[in-house]
PDB file of N, CA and C in Angstrom:
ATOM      1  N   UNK A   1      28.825  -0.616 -18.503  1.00  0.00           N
ATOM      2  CA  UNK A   1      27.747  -1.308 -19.178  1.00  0.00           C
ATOM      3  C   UNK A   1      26.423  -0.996 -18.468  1.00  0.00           C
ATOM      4  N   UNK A   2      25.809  -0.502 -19.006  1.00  0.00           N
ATOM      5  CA  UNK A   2      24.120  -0.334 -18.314  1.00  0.00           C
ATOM      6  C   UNK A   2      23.266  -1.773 -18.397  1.00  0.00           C
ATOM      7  N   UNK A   3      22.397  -2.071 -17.541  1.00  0.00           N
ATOM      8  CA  UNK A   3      21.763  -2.910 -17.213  1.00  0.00           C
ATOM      9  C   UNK A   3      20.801  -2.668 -17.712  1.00  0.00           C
ATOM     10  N   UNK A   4      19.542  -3.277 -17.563  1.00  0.00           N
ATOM     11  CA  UNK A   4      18.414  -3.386 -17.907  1.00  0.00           C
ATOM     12  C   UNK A   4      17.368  -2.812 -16.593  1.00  0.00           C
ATOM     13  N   UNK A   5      16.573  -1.973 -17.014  1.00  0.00           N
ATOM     14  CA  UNK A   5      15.889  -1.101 -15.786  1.00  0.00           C
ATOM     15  C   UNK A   5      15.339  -2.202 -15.418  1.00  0.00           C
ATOM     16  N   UNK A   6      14.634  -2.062 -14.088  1.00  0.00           N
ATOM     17  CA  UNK A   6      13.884  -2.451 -12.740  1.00  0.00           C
ATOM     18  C   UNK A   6      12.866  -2.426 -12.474  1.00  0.00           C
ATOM     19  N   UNK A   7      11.358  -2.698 -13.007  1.00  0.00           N
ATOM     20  CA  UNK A   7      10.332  -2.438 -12.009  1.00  0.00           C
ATOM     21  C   UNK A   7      10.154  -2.812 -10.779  1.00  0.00           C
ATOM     22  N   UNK A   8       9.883  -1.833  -9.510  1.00  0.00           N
ATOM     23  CA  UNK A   8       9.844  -1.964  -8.280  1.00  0.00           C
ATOM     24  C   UNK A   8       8.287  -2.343  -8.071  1.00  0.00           C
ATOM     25  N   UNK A   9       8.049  -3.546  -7.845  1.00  0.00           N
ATOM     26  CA  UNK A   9       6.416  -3.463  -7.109  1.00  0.00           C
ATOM     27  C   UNK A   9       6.437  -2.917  -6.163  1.00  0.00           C
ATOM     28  N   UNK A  10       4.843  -2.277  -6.143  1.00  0.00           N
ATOM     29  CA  UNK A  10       4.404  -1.359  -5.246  1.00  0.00           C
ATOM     30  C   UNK A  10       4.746  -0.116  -5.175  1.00  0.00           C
ATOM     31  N   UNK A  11       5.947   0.157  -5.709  1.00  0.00           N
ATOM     32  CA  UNK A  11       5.983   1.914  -5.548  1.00  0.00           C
ATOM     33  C   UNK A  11       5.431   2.428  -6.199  1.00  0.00           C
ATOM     34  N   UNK A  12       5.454   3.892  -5.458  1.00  0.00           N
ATOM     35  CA  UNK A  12       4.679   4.977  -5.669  1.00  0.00           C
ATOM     36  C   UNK A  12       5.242   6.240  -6.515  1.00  0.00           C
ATOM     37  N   UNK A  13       4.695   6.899  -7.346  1.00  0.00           N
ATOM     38  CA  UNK A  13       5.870   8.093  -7.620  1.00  0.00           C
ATOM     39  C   UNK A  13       5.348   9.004  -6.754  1.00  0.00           C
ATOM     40  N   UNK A  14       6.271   9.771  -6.011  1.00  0.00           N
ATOM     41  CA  UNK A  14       6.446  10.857  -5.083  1.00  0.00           C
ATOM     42  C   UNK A  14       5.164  12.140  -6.601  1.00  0.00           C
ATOM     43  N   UNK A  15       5.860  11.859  -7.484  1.00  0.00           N
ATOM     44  CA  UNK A  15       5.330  13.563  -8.145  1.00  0.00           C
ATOM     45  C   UNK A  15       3.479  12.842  -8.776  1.00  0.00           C
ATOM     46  N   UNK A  16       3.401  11.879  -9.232  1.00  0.00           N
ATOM     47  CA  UNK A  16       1.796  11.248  -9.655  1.00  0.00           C
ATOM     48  C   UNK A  16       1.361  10.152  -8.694  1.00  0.00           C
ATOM     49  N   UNK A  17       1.525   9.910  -8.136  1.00  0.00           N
ATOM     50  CA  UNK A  17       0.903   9.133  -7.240  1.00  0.00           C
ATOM     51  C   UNK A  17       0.591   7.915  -8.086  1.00  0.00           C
ATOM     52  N   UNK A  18       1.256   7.506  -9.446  1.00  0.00           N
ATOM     53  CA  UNK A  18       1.198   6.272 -10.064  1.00  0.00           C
ATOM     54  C   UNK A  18       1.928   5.405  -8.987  1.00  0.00           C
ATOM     55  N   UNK A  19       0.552   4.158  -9.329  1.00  0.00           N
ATOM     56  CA  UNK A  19       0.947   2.865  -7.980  1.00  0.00           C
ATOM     57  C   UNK A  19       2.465   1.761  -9.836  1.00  0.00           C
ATOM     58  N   UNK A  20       3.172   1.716  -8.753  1.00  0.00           N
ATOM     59  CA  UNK A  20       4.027   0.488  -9.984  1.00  0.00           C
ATOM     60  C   UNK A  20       4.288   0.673 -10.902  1.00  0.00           C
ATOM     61  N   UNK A  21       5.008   2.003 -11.386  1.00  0.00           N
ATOM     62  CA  UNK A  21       5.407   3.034 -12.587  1.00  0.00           C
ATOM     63  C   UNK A  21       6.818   3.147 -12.345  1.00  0.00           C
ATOM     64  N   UNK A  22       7.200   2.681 -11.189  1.00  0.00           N
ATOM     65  CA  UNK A  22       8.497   3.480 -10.693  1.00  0.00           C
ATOM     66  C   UNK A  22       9.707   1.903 -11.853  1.00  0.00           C
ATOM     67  N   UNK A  23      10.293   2.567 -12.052  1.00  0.00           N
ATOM     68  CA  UNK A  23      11.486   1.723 -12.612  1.00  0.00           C
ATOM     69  C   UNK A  23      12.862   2.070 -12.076  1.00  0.00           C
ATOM     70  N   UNK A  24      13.756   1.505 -11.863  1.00  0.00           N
ATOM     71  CA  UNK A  24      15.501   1.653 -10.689  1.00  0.00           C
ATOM     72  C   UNK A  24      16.382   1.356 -12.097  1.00  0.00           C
ATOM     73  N   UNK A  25      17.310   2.335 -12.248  1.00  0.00           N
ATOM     74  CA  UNK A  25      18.457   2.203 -13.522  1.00  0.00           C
ATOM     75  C   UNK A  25      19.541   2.323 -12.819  1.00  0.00           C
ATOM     76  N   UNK A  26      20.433   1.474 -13.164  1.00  0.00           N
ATOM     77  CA  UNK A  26      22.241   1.748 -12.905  1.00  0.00           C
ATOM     78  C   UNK A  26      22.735   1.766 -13.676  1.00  0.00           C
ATOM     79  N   UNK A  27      23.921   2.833 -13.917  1.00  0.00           N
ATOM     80  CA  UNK A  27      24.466   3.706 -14.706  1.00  0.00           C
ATOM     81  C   UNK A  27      25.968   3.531 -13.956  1.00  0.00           C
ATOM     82  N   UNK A  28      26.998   1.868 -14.035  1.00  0.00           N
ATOM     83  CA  UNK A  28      27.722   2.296 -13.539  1.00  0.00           C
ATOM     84  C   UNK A  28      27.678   2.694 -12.300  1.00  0.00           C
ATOM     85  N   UNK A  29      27.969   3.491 -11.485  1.00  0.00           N
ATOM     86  CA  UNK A  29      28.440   3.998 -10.333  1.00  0.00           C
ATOM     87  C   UNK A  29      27.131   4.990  -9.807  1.00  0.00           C
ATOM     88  N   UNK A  30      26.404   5.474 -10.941  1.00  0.00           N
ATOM     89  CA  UNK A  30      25.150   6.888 -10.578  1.00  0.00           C
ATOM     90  C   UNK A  30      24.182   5.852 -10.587  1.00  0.00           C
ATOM     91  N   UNK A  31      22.834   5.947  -9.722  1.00  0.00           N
ATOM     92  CA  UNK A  31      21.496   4.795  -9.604  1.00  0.00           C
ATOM     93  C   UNK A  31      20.349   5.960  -9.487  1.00  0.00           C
ATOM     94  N   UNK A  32      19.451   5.689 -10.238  1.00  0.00           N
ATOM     95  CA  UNK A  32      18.435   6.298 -10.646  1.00  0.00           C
ATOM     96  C   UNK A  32      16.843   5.844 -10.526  1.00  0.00           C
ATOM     97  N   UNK A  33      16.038   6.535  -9.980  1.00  0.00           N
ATOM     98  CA  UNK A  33      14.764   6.118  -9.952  1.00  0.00           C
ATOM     99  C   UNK A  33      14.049   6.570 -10.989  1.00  0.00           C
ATOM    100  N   UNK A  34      12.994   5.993 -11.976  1.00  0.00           N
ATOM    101  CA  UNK A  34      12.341   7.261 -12.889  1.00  0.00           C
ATOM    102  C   UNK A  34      10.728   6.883 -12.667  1.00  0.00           C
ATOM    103  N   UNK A  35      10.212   7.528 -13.423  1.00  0.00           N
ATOM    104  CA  UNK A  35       8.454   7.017 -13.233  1.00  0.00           C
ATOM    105  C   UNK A  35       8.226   6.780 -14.691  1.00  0.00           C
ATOM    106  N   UNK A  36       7.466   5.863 -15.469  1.00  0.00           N
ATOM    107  CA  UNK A  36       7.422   6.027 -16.875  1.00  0.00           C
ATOM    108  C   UNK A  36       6.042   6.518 -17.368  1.00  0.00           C
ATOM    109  N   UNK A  37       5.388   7.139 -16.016  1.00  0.00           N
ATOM    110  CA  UNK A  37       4.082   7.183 -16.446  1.00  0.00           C
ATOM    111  C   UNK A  37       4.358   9.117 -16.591  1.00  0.00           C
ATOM    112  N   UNK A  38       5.000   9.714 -15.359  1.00  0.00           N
ATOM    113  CA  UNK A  38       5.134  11.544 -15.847  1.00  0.00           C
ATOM    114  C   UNK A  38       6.460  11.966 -16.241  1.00  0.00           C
ATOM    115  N   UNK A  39       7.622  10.672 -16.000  1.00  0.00           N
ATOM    116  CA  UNK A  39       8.810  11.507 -16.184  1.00  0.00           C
ATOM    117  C   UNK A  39       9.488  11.878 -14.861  1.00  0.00           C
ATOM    118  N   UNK A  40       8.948  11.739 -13.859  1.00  0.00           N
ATOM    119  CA  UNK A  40      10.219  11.972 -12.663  1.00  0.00           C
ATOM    120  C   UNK A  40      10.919  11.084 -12.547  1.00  0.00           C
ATOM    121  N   UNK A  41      11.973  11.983 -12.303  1.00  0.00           N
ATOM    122  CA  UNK A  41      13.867  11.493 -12.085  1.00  0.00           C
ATOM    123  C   UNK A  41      14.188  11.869 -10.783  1.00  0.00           C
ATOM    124  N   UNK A  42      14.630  11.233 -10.283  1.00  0.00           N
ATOM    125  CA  UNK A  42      15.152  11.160  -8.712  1.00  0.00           C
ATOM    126  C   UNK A  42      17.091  10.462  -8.723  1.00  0.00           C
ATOM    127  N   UNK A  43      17.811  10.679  -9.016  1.00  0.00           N
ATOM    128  CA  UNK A  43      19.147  10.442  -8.868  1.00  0.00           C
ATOM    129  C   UNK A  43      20.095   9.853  -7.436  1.00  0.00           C
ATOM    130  N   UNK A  44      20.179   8.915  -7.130  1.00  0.00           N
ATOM    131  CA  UNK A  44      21.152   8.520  -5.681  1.00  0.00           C
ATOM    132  C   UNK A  44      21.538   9.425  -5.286  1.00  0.00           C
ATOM    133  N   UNK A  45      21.371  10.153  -4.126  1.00  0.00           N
ATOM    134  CA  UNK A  45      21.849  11.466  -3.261  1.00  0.00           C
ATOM    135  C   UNK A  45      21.212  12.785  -3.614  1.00  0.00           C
ATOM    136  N   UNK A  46      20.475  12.578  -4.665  1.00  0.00           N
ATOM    137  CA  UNK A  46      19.842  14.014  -4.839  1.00  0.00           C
ATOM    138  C   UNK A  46      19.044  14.134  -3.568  1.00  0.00           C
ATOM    139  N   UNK A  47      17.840  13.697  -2.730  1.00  0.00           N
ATOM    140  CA  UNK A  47      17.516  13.854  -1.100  1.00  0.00           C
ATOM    141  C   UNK A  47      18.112  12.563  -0.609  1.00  0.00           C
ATOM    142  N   UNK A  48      18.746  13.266   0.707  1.00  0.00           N
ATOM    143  CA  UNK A  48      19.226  12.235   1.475  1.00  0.00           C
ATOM    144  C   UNK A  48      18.234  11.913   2.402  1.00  0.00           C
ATOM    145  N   UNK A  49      18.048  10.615   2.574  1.00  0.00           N
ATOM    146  CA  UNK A  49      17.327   9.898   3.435  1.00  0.00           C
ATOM    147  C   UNK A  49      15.036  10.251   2.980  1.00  0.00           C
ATOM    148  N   UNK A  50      14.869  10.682   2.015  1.00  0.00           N
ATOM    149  CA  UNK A  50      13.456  10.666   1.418  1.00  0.00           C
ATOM    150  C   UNK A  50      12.597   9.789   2.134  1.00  0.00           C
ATOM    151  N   UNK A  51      11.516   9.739   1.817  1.00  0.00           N
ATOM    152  CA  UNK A  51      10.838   8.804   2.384  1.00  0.00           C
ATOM    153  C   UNK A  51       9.332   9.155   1.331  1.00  0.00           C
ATOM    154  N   UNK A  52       8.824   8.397   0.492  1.00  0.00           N
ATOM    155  CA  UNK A  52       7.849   8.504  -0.116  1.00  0.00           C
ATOM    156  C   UNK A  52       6.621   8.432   0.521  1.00  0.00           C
ATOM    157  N   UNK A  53       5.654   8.930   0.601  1.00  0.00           N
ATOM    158  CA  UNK A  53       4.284   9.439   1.387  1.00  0.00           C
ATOM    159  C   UNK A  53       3.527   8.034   0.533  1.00  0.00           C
ATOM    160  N   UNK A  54       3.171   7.247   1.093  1.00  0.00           N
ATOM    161  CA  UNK A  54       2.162   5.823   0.549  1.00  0.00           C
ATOM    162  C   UNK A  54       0.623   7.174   0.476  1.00  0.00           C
ATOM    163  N   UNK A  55       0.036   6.148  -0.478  1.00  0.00           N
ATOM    164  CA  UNK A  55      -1.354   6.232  -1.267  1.00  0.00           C
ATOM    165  C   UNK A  55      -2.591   6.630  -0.798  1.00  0.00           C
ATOM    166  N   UNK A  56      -2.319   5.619   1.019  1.00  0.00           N
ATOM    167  CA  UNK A  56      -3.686   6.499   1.868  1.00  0.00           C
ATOM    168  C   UNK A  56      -2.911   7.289   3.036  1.00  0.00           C
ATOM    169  N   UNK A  57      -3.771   8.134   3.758  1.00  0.00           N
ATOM    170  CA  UNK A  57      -2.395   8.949   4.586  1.00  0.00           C
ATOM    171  C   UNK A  57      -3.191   8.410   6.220  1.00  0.00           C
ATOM    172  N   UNK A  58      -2.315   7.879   6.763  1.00  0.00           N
ATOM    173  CA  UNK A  58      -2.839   7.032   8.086  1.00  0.00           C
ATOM    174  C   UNK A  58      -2.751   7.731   9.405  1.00  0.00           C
ATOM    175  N   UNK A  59      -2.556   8.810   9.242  1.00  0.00           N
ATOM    176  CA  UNK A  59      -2.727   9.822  10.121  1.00  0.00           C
ATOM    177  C   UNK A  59      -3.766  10.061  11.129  1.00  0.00           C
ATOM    178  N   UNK A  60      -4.697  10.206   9.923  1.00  0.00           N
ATOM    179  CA  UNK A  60      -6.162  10.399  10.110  1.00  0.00           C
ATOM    180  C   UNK A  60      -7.003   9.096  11.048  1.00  0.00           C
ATOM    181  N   UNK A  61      -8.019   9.325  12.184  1.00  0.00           N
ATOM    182  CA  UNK A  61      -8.247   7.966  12.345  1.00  0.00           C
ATOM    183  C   UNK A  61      -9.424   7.434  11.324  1.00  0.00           C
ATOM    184  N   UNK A  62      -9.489   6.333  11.263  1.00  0.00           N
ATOM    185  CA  UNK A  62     -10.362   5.894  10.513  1.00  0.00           C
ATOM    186  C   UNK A  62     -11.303   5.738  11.032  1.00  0.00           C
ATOM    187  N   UNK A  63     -13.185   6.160  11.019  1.00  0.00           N
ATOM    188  CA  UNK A  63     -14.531   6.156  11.301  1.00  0.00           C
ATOM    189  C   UNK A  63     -15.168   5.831  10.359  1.00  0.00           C
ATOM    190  N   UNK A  64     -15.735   4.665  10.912  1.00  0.00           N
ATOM    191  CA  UNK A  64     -16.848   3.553  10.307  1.00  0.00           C
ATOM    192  C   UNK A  64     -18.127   4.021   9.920  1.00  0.00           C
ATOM    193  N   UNK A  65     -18.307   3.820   8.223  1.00  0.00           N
ATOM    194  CA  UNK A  65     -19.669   4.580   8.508  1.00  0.00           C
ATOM    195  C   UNK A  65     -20.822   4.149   8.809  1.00  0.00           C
ATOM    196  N   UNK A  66     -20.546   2.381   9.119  1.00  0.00           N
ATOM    197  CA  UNK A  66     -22.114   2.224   9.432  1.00  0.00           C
ATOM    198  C   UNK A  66     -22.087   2.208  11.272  1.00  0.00           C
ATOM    199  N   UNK A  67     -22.979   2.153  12.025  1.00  0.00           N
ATOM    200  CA  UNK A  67     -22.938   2.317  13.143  1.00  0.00           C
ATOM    201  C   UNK A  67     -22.517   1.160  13.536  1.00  0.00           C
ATOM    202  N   UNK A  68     -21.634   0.486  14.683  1.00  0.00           N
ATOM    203  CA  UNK A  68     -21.562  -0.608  15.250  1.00  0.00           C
ATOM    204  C   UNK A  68     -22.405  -1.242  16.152  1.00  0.00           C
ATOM    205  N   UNK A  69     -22.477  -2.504  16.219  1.00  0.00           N
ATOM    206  CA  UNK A  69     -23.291  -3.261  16.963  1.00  0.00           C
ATOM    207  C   UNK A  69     -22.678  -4.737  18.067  1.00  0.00           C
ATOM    208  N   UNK A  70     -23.238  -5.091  18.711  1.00  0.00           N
ATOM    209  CA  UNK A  70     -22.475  -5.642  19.759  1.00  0.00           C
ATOM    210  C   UNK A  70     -22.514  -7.058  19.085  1.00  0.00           C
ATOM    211  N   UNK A  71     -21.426  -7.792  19.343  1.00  0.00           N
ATOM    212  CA  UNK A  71     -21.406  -9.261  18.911  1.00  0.00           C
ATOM    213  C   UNK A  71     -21.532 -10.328  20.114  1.00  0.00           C
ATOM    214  N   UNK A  72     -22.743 -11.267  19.456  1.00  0.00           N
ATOM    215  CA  UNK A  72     -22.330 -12.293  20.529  1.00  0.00           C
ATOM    216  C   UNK A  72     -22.172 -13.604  20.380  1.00  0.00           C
ATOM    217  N   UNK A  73     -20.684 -14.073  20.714  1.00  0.00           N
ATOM    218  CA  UNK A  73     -20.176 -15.254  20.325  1.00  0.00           C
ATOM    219  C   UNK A  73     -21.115 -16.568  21.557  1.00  0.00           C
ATOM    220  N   UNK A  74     -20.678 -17.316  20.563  1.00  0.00           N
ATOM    221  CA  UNK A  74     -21.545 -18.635  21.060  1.00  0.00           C
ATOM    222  C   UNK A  74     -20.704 -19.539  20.437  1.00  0.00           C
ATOM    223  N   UNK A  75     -20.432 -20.975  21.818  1.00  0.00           N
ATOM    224  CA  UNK A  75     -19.427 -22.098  21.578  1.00  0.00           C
ATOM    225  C   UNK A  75     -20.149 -22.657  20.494  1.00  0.00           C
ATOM    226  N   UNK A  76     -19.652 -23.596  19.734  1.00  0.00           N
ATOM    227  CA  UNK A  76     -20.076 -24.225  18.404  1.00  0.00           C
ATOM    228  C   UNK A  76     -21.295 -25.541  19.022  1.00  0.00           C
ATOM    229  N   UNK A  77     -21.034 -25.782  19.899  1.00  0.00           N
ATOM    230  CA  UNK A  77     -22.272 -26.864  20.328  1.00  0.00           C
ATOM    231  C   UNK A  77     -23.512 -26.242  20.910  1.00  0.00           C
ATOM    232  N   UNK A  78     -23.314 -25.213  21.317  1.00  0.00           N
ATOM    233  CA  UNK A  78     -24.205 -24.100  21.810  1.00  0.00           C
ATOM    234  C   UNK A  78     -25.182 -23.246  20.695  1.00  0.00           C
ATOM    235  N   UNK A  79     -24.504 -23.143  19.466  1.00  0.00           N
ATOM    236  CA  UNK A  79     -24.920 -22.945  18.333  1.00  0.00           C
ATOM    237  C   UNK A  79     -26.281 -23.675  17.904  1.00  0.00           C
ATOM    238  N   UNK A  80     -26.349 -24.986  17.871  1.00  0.00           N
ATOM    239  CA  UNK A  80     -27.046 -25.472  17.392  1.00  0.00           C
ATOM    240  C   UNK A  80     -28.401 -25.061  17.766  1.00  0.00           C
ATOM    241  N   UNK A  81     -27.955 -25.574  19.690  1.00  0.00           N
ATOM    242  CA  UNK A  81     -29.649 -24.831  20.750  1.00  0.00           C
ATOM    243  C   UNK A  81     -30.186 -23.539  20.124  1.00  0.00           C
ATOM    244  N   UNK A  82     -29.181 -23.152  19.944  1.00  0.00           N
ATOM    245  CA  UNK A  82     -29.680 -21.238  19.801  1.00  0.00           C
ATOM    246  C   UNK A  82     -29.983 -21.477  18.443  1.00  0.00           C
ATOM    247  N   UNK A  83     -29.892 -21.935  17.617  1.00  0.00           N
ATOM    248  CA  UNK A  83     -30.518 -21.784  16.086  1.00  0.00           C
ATOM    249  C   UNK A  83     -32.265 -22.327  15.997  1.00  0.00           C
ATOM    250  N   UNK A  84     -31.814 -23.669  17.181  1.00  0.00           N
ATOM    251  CA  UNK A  84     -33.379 -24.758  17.265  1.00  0.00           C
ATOM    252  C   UNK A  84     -34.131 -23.494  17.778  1.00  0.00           C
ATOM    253  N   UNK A  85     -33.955 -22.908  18.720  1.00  0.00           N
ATOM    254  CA  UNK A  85     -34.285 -21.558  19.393  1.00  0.00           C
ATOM    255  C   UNK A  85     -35.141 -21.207  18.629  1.00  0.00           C
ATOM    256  N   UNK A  86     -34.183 -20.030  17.701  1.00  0.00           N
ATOM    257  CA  UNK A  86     -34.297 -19.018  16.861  1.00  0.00           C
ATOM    258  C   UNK A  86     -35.756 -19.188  15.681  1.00  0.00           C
ATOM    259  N   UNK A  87     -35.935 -20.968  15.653  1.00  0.00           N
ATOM    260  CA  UNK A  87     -36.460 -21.203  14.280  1.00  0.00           C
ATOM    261  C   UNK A  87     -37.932 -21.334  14.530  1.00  0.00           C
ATOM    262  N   UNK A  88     -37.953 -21.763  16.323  1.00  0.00           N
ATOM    263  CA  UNK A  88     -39.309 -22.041  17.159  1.00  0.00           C
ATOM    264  C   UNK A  88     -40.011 -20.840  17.128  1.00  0.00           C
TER     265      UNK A  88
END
């Protein structure tokens, strides 16, 4: 008896990079991944052990494009002085 397919949140298809396209079918004993947005089919054991590449690639480091600047924290009662400060 076949079941009723699966949408997986969050996946990715390996072949379009559609985010939440991916649907999981069982067939009996064979389990199947498909995409409904290009048509890839991926079959249980066709690659062993896969691993799908996510959306941004984190490899890379990430650089900020605005320049950074130094922060300076101040206790919450301390706040106040420094605002009366600020306004003088």
């Amino acid at each position: 008896m076949t079941k009723r397919p699966r949408f997986i949140a969050g996946a990715i298809c390996p072949s379009c990079r559609a985010l939440d396209r991916i649907i999981v079918e069982n067939d009996g004993d064979a389990r199947s991944r498909r995409c409904v947005e290009c048509g890839f089919v991926e079959r249980e054991g066709d690659t062993a052990g896969s691993v799908p590449r996510g959306r941004h690639d984190r490899t890379q480091p990430v650089v900020p494009d605005t320049p950074s600047s130094a922060v300076r924290w101040v206790a919450p009662r301390a706040a106040k002085r420094v605002r009366k400060r600020e306004q003088e």
